[in-house]
Structure formats: C-alpha cells, structure tokens
PDB file of N, CA and C in Angstrom:
ATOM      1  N   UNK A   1      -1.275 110.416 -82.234  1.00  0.00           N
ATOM      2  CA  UNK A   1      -1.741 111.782 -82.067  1.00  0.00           C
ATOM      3  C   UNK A   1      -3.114 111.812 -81.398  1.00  0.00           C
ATOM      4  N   UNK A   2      -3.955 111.079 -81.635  1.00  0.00           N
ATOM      5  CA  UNK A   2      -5.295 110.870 -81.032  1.00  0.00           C
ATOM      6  C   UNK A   2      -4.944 110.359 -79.320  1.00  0.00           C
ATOM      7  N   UNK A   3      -4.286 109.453 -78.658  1.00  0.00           N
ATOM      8  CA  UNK A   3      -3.713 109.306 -77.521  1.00  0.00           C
ATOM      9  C   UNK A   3      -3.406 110.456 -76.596  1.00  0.00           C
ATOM     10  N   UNK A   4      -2.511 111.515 -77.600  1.00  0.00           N
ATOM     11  CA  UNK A   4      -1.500 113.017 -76.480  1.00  0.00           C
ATOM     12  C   UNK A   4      -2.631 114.066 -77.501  1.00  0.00           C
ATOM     13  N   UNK A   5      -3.540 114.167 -77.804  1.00  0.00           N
ATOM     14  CA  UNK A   5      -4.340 114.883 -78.269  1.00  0.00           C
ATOM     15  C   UNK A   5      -3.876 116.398 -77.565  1.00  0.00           C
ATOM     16  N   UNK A   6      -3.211 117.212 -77.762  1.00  0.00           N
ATOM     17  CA  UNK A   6      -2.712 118.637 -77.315  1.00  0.00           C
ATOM     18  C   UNK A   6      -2.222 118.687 -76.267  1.00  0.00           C
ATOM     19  N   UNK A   7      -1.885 117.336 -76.339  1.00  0.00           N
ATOM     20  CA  UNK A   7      -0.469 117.403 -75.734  1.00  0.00           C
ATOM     21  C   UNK A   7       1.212 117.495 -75.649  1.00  0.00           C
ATOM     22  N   UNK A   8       1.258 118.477 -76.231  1.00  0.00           N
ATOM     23  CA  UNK A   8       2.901 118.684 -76.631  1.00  0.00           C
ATOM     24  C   UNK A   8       3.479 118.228 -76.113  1.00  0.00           C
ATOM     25  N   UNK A   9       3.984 117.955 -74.743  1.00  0.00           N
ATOM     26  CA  UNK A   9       5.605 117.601 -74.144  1.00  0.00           C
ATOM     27  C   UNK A   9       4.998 115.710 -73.887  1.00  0.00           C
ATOM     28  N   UNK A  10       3.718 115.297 -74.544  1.00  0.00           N
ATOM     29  CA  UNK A  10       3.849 113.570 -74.397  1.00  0.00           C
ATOM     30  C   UNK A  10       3.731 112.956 -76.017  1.00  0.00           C
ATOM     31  N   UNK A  11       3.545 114.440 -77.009  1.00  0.00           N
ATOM     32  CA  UNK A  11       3.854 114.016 -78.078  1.00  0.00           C
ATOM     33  C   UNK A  11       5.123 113.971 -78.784  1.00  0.00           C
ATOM     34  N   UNK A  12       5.853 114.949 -78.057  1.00  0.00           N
ATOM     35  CA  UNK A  12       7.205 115.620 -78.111  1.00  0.00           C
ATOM     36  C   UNK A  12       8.320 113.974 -77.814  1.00  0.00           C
ATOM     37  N   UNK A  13       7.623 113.764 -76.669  1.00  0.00           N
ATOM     38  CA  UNK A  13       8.359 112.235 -76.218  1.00  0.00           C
ATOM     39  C   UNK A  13       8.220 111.575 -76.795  1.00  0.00           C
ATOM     40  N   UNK A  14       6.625 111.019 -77.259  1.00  0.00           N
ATOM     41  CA  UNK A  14       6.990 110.085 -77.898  1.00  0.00           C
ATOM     42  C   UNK A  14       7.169 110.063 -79.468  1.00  0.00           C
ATOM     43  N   UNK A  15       7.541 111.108 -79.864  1.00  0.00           N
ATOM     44  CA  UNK A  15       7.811 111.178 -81.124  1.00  0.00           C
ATOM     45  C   UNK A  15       9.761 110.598 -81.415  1.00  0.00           C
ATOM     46  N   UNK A  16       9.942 111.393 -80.303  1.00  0.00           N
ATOM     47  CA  UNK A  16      11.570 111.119 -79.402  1.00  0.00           C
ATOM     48  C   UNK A  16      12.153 109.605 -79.453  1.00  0.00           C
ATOM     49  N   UNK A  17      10.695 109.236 -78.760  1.00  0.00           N
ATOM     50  CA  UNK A  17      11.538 107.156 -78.863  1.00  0.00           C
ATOM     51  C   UNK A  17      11.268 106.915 -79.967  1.00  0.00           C
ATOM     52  N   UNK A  18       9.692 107.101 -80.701  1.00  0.00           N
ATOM     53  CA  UNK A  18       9.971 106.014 -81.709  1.00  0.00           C
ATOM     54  C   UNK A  18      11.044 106.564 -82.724  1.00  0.00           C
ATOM     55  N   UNK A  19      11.704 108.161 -82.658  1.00  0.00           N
ATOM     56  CA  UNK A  19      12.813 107.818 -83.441  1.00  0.00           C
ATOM     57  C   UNK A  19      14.193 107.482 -83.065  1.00  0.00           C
ATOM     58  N   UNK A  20      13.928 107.421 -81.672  1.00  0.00           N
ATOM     59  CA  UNK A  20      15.376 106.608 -81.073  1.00  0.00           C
ATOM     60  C   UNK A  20      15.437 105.410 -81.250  1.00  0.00           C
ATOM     61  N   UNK A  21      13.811 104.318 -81.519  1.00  0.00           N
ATOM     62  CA  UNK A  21      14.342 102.810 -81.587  1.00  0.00           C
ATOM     63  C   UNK A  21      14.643 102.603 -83.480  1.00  0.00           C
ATOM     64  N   UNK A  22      13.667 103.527 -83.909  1.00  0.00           N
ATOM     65  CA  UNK A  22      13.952 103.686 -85.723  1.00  0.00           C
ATOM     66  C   UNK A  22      15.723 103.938 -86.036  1.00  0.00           C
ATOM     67  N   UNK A  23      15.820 104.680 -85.107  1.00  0.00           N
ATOM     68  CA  UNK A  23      17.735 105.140 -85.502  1.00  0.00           C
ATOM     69  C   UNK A  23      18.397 103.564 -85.187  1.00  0.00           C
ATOM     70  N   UNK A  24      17.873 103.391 -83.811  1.00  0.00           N
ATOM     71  CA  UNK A  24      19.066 101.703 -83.514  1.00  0.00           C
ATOM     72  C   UNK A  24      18.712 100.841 -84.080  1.00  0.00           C
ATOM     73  N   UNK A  25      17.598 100.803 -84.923  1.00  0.00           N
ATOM     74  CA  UNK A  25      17.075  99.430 -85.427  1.00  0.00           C
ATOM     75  C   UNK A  25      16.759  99.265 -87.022  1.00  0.00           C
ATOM     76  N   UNK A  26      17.075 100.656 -87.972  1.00  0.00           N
ATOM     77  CA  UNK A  26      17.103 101.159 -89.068  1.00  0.00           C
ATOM     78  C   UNK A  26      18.444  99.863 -89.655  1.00  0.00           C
ATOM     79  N   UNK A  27      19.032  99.520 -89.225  1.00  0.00           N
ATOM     80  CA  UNK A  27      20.242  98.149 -90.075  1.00  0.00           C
ATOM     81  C   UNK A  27      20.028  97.269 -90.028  1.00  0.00           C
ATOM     82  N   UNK A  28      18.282  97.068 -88.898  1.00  0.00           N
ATOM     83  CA  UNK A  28      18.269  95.745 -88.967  1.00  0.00           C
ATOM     84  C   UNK A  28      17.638  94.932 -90.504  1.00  0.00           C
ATOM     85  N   UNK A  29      18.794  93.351 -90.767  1.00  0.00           N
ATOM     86  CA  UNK A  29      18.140  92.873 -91.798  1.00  0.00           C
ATOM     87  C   UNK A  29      17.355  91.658 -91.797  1.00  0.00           C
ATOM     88  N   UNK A  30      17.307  90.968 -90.371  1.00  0.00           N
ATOM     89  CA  UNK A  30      16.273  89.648 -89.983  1.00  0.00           C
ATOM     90  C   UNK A  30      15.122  90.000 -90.259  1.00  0.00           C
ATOM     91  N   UNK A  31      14.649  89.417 -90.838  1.00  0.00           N
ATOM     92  CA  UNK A  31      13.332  89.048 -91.130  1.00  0.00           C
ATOM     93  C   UNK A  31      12.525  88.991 -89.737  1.00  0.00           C
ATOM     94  N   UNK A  32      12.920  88.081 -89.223  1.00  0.00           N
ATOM     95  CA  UNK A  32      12.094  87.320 -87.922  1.00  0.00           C
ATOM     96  C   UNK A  32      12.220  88.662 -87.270  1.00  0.00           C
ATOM     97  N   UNK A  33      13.179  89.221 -86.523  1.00  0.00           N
ATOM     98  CA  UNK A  33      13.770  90.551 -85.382  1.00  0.00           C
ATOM     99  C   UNK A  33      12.410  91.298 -86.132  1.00  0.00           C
ATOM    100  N   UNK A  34      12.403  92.272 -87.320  1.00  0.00           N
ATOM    101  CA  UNK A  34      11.897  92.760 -88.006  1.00  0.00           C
ATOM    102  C   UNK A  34      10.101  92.777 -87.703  1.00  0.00           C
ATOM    103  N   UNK A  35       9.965  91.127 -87.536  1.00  0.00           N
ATOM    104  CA  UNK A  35       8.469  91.309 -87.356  1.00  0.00           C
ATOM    105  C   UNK A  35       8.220  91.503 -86.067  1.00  0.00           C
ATOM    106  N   UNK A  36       9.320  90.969 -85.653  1.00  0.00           N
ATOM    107  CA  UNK A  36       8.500  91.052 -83.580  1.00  0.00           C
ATOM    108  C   UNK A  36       8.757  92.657 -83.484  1.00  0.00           C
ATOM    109  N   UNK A  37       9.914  92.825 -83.755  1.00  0.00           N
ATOM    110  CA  UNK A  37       9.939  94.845 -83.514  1.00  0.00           C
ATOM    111  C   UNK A  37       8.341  95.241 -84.069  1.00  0.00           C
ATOM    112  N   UNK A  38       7.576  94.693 -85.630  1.00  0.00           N
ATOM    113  CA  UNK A  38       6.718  95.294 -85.921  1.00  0.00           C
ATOM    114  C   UNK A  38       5.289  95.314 -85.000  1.00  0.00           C
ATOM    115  N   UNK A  39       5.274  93.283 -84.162  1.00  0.00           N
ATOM    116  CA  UNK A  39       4.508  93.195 -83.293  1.00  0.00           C
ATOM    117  C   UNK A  39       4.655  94.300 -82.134  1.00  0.00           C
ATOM    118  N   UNK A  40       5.699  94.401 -81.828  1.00  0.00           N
ATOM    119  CA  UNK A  40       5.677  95.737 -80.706  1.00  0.00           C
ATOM    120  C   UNK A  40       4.961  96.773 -80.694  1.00  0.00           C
ATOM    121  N   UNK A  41       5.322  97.296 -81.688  1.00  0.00           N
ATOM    122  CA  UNK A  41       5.033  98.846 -82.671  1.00  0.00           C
ATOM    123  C   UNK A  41       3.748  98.183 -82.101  1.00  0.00           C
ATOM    124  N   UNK A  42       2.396  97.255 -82.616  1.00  0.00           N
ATOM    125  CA  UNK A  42       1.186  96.745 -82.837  1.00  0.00           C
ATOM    126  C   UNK A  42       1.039  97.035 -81.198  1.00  0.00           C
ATOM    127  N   UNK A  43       1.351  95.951 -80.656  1.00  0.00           N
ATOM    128  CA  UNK A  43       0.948  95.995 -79.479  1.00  0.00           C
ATOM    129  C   UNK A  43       0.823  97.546 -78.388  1.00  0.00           C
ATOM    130  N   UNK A  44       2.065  97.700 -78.902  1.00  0.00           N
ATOM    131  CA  UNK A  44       2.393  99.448 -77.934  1.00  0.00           C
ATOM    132  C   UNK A  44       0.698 100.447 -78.437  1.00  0.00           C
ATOM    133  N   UNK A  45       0.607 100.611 -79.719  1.00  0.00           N
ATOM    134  CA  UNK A  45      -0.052 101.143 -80.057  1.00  0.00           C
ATOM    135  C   UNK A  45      -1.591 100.585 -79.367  1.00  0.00           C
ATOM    136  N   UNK A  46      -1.678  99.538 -79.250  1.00  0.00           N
ATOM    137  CA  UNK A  46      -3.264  98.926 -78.355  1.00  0.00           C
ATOM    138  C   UNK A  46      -3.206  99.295 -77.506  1.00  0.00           C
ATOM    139  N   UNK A  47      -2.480  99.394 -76.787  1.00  0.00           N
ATOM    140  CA  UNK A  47      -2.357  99.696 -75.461  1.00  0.00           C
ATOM    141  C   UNK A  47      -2.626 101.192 -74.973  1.00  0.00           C
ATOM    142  N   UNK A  48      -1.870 101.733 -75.873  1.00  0.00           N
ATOM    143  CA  UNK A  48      -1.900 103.143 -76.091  1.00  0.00           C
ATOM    144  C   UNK A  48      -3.276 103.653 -75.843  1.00  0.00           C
ATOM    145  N   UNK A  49      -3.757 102.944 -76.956  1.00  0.00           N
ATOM    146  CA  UNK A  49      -5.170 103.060 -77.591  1.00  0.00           C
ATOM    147  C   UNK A  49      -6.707 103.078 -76.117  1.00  0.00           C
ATOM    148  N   UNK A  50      -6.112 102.001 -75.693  1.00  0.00           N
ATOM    149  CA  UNK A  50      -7.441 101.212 -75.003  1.00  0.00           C
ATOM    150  C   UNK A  50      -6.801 101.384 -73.585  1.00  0.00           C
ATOM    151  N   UNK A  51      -5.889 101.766 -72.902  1.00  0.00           N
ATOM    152  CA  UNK A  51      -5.429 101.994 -71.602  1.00  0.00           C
ATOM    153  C   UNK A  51      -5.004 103.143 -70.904  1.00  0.00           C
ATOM    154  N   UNK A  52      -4.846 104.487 -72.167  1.00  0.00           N
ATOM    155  CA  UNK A  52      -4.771 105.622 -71.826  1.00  0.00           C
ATOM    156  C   UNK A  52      -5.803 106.632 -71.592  1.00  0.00           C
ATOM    157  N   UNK A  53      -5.846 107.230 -70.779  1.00  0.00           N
ATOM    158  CA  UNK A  53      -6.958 108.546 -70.805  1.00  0.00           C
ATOM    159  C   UNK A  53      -6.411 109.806 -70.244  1.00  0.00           C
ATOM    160  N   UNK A  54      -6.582 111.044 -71.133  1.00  0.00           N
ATOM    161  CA  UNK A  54      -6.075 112.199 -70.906  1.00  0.00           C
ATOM    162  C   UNK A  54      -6.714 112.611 -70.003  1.00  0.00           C
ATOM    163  N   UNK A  55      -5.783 113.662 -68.633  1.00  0.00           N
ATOM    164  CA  UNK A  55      -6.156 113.927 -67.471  1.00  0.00           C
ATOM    165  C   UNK A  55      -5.618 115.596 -67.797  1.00  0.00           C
ATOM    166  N   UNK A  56      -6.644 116.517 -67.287  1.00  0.00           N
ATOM    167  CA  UNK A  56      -6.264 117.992 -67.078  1.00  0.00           C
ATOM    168  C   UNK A  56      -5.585 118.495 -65.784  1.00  0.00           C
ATOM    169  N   UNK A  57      -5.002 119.042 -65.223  1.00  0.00           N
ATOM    170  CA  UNK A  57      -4.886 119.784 -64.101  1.00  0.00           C
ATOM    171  C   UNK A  57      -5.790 121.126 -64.420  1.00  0.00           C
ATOM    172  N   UNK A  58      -6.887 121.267 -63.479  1.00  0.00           N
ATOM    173  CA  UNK A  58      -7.427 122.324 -64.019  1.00  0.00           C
ATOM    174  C   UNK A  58      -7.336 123.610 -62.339  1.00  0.00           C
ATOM    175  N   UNK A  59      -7.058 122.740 -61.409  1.00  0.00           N
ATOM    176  CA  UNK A  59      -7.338 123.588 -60.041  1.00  0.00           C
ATOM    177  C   UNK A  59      -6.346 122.693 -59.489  1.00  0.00           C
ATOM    178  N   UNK A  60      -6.294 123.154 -57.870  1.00  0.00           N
ATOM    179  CA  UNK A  60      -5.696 122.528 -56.957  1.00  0.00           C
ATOM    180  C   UNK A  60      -6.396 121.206 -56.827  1.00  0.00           C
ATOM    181  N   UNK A  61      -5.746 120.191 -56.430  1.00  0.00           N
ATOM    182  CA  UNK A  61      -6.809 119.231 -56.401  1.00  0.00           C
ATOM    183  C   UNK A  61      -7.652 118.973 -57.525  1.00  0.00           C
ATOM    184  N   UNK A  62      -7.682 119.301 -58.219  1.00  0.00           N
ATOM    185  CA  UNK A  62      -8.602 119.126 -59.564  1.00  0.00           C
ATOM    186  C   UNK A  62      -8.233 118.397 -60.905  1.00  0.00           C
ATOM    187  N   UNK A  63      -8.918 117.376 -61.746  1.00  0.00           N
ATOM    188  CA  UNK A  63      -8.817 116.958 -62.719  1.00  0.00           C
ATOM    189  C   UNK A  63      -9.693 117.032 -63.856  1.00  0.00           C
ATOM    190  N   UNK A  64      -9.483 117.459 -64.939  1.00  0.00           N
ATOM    191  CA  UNK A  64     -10.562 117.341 -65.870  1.00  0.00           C
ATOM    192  C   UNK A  64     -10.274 116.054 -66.671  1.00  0.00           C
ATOM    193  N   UNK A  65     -10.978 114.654 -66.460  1.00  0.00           N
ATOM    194  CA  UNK A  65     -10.805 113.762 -67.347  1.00  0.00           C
ATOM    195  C   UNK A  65     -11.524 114.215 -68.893  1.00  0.00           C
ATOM    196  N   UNK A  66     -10.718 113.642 -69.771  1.00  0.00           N
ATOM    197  CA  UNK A  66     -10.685 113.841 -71.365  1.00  0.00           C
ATOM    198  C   UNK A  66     -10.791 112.314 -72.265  1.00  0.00           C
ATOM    199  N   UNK A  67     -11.724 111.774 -71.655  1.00  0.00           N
ATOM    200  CA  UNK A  67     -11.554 110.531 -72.279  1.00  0.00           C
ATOM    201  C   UNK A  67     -11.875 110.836 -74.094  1.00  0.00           C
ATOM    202  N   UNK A  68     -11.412 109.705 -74.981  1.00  0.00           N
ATOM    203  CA  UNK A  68     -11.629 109.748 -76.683  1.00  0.00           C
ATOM    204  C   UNK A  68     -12.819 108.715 -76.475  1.00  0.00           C
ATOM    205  N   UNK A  69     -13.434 109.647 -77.850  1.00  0.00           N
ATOM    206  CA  UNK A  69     -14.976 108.930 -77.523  1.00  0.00           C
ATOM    207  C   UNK A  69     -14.809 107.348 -78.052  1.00  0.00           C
ATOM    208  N   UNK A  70     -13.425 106.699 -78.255  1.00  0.00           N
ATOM    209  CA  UNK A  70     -13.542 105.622 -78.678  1.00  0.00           C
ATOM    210  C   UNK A  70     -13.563 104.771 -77.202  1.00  0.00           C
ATOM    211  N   UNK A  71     -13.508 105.470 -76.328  1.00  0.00           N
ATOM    212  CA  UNK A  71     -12.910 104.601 -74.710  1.00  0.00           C
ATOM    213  C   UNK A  71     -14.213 104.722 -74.305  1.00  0.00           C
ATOM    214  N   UNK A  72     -15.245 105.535 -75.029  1.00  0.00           N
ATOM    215  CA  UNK A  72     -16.564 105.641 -73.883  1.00  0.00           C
ATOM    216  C   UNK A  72     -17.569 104.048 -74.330  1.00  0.00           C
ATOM    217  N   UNK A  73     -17.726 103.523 -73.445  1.00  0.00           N
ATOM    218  CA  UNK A  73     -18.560 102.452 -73.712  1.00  0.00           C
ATOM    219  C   UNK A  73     -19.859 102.450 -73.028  1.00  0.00           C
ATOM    220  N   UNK A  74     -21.209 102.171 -73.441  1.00  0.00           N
ATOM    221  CA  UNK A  74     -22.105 102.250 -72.772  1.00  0.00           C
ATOM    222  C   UNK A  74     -22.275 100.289 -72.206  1.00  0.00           C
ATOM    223  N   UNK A  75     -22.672 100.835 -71.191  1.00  0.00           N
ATOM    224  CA  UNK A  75     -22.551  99.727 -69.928  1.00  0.00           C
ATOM    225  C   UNK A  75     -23.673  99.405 -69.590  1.00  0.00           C
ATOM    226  N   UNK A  76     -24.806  99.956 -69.780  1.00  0.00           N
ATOM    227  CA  UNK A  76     -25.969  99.021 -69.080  1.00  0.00           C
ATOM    228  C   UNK A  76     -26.424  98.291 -70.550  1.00  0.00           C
ATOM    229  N   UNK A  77     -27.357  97.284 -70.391  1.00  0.00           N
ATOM    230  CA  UNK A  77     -27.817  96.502 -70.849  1.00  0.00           C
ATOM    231  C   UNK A  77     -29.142  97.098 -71.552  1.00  0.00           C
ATOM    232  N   UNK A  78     -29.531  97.246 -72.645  1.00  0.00           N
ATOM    233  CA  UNK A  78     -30.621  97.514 -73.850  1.00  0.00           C
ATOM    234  C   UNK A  78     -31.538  96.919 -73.273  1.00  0.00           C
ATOM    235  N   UNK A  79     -32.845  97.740 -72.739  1.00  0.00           N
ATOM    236  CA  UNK A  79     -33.783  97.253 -72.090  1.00  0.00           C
ATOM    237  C   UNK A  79     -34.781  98.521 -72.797  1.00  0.00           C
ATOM    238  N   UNK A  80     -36.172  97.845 -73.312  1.00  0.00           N
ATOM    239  CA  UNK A  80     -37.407  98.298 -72.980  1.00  0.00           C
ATOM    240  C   UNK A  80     -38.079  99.185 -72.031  1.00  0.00           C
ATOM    241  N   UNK A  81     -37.566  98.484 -71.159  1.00  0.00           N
ATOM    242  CA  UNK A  81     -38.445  99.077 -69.719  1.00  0.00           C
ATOM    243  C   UNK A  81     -37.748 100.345 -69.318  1.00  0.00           C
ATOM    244  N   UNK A  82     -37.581 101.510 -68.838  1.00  0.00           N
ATOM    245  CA  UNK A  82     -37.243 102.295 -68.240  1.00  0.00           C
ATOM    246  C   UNK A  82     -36.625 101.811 -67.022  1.00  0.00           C
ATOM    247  N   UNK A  83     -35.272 102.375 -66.439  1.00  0.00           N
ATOM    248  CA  UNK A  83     -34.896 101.754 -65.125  1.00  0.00           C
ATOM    249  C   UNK A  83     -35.888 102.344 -63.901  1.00  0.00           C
ATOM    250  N   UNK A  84     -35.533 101.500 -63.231  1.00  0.00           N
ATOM    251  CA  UNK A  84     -36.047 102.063 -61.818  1.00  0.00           C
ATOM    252  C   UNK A  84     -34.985 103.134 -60.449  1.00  0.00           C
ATOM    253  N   UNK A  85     -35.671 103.876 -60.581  1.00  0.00           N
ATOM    254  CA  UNK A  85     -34.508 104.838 -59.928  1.00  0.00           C
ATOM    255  C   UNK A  85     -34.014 104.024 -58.223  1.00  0.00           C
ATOM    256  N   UNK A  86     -33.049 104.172 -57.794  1.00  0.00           N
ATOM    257  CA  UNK A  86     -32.615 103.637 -56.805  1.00  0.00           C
ATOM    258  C   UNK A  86     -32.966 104.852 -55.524  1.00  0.00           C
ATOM    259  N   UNK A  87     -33.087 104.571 -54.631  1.00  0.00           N
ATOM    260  CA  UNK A  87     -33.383 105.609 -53.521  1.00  0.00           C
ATOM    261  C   UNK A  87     -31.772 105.836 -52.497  1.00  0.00           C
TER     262      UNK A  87
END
C-alpha cells in the first residue's frame, strides 16, 4: 500500500495477482516450494520497495514525481565547511 499510495487501478492489480498466485498455490504442501514462493513474496516486495516511484500526469507533457520519503537519500557528503557555489 505504501508503493500504489492512491493508487487504485495498481492496487486493484496487484491485489489481483497476489490472490491469483495464493488461489494456485494455496495446496501447496513442500516445504522447500513453500519457502522459495515465500523468498519471492520477500524479494518482489524489495524491489517494490526500493525501485518504484510514483509518477503523476498532471499536464500535457507533465509529471509530478511522488517519491516515499523512504527513497529520498541525501547524497552529498557531511561537511563543516559550507559548499562553494559553482558558476
């Protein structure tokens, strides 16, 4: 839910598969099958997590990126000094 954050028709979907692979895979009784399906679930969800970013259509030509403040990373380096502006 944090991923399709108001997004209905990509929560709508994927609410869709994971209960389409839960329906085909609800008999399974391997142990082993069982965990790699669970590694999936794991993995899908990282990915999800750390590779998605919500995009708006807001105009022609236009996007409003929506990143989750867990994707925002600060990038320069912890310095003392004040930067120096570039010209």
């Amino acid at each position: 839910m944090a991923v399709f954050k108001e997004d209905d028709r990509a929560l709508t979907a994927a609410r869709l598969q994971i209960n389409e692979e839960y329906q085909k895979n609800k008999n399974e009784t391997s142990e082993e099958n069982i965990k790699k399906m669970m590694k999936m679930g794991s993995d899908v969800e990282a990915v999800l997590r750390e590779g998605v970013l919500q995009m708006e259509h807001v105009g022609e030509n236009k996007l409003l990126l929506r990143p989750r403040e867990s994707l925002l990373l600060e990038n320069v380096p912890y310095s003392d000094e004040p930067r120096k502006k570039s010209r």
